[in-house]
C-alpha atoms as a PDB file:
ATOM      1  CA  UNK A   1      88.015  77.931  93.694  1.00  0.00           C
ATOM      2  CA  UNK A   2      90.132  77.063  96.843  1.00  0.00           C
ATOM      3  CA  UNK A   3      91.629  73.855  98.251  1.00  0.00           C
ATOM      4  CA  UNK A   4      92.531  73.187 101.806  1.00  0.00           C
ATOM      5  CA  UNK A   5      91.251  75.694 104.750  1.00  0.00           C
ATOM      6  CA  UNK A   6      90.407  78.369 103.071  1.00  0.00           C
ATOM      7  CA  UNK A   7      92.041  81.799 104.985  1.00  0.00           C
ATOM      8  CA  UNK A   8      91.696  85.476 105.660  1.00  0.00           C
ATOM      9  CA  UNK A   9      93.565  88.120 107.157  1.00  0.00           C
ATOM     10  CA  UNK A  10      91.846  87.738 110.573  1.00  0.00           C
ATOM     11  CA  UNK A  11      92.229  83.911 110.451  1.00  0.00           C
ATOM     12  CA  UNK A  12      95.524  83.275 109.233  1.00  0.00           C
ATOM     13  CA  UNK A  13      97.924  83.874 112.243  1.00  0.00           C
ATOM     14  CA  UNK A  14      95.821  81.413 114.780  1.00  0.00           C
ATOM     15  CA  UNK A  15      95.453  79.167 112.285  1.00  0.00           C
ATOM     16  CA  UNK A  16      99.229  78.645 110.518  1.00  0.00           C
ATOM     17  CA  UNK A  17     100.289  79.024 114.066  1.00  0.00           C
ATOM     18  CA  UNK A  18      97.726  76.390 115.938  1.00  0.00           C
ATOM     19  CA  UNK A  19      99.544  73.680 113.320  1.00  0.00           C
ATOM     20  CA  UNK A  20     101.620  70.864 114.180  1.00  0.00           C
ATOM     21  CA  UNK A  21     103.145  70.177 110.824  1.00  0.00           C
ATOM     22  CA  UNK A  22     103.751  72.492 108.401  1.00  0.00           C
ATOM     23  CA  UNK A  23     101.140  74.180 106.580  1.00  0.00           C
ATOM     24  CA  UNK A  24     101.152  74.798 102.518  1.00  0.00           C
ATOM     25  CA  UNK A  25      99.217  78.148 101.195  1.00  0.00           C
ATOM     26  CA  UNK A  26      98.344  78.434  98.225  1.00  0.00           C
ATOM     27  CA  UNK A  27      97.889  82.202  97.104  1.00  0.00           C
ATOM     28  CA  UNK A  28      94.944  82.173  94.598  1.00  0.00           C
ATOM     29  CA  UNK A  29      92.916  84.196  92.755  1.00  0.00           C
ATOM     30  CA  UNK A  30      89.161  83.575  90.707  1.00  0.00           C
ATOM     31  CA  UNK A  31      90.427  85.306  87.984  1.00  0.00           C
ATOM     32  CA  UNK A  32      93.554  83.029  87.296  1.00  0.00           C
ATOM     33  CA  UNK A  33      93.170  80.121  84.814  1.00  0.00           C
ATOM     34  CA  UNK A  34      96.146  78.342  85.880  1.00  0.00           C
ATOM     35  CA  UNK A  35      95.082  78.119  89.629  1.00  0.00           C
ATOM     36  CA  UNK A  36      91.929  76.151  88.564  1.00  0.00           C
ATOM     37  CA  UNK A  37      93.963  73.550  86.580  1.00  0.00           C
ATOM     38  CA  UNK A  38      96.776  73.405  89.710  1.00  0.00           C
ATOM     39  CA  UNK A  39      93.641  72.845  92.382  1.00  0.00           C
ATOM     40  CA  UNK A  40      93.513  69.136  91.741  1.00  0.00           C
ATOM     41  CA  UNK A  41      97.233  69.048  91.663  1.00  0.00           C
ATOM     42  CA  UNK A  42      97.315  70.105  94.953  1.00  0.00           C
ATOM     43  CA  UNK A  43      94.124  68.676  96.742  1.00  0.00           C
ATOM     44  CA  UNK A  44      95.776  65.165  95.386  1.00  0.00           C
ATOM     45  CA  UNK A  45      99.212  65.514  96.864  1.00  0.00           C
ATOM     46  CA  UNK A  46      97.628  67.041 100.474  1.00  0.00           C
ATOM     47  CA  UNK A  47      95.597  63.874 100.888  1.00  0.00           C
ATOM     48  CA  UNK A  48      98.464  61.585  99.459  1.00  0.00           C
ATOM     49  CA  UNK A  49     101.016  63.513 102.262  1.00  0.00           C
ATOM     50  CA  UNK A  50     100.040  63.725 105.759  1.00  0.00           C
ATOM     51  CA  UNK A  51     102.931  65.561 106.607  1.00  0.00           C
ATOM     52  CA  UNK A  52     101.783  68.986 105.931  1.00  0.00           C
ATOM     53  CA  UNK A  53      98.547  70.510 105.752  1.00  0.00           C
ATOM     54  CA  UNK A  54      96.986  72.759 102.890  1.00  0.00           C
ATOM     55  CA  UNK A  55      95.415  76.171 103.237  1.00  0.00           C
ATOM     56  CA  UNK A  56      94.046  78.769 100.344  1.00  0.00           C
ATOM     57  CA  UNK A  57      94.315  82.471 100.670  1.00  0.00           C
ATOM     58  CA  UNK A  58      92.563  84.622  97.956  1.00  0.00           C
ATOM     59  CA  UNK A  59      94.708  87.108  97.430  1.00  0.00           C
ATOM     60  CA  UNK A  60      91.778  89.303  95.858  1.00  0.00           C
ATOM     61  CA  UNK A  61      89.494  89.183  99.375  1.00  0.00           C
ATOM     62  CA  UNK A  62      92.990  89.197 101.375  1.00  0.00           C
ATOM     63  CA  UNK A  63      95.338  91.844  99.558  1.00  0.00           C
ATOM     64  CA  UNK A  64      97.184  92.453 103.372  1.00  0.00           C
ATOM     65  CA  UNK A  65      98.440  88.591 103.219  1.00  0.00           C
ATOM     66  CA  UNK A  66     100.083  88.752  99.587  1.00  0.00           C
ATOM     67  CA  UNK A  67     101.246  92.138 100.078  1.00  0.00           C
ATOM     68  CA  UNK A  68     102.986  90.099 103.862  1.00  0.00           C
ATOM     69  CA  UNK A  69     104.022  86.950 101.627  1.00  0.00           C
ATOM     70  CA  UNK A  70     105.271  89.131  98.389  1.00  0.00           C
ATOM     71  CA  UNK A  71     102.655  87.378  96.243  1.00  0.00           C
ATOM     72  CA  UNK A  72     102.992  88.892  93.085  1.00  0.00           C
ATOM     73  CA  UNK A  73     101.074  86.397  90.719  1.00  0.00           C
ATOM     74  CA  UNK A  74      99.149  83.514  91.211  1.00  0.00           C
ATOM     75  CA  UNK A  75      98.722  80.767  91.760  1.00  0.00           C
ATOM     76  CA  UNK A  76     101.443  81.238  94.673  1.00  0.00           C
ATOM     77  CA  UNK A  77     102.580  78.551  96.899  1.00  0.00           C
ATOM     78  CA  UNK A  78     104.492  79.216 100.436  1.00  0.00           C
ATOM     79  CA  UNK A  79     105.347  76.549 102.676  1.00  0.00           C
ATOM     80  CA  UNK A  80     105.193  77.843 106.152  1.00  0.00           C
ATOM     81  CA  UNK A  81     106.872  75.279 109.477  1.00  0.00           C
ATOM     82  CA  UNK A  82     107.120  76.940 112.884  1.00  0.00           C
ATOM     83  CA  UNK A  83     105.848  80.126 112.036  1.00  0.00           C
ATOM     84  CA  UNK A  84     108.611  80.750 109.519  1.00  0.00           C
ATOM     85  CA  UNK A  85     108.098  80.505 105.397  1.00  0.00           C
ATOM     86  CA  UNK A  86     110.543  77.657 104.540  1.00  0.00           C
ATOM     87  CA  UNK A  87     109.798  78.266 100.614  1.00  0.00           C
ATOM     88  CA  UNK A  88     108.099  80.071  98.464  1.00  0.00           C
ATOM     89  CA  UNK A  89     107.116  79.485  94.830  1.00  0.00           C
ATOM     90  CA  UNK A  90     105.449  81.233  91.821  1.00  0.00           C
ATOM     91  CA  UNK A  91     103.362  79.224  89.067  1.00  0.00           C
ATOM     92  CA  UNK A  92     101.481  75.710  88.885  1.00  0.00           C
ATOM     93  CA  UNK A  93     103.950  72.557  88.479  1.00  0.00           C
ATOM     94  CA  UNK A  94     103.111  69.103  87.722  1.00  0.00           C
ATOM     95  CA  UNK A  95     102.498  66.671  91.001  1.00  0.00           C
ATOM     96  CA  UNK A  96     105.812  65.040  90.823  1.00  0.00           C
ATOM     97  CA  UNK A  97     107.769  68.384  90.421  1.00  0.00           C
ATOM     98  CA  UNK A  98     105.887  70.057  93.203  1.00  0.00           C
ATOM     99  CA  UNK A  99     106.513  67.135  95.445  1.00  0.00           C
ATOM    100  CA  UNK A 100     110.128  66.927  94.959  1.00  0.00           C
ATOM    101  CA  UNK A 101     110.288  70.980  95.616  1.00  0.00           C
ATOM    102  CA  UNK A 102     108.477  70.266  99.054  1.00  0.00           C
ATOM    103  CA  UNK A 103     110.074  67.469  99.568  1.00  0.00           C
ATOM    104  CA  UNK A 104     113.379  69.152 101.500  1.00  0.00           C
ATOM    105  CA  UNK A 105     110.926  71.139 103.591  1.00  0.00           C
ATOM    106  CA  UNK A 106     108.841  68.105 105.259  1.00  0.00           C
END
């Protein structure tokens, strides 16, 4: 399952670079328990926050994206503002942890 815009290899670059506020990707898999029980998490805090905008890469269908972003596990999350990743974190977090992490980014 995927939240957000849900991104490939081919549609990543226009997409993350077509953005006028930063853009949060999370790095999933279907496989991975913990990214099902993040995906609310995150779907929550993207419609509480208009300041950034949330994508999904599956890293399984897109292995040229985590091998670009260093995704080693998932769920992944990279926060990506002018074309550059601003952060980058492994593992689900609770919704007040993960917007306090974004929070210097935004």
């Amino acid at each position: 399952m995927s939240v957000g815009v849900a991104l490939t290899d081919t549609t990543f670059a226009e997409y993350v670079g077509a953005a006028d506020v930063p853009v949060l990707v999370d790095f999933w898999a279907a496989w991975c328990g913990p990214c099902r029980i993040f995906d609310p998490v995150l779907a929550e805090l993207a419609a509480e926050d208009p300041r950034f905008q949330l994508a999904s890469v599956d890293i399984d269908a897109n292995p040229g994206l985590a091998v670009q972003f260093g995704v080693l596990s998932a769920p992944t999350l990279v926060l990506i503002a002018a074309g550059q990743m601003v952060w980058h974190s492994t593992g689900a977090r609770g919704r007040g942890r993960l917007r306090d992490d974004l929070e210097a980014f935004l």
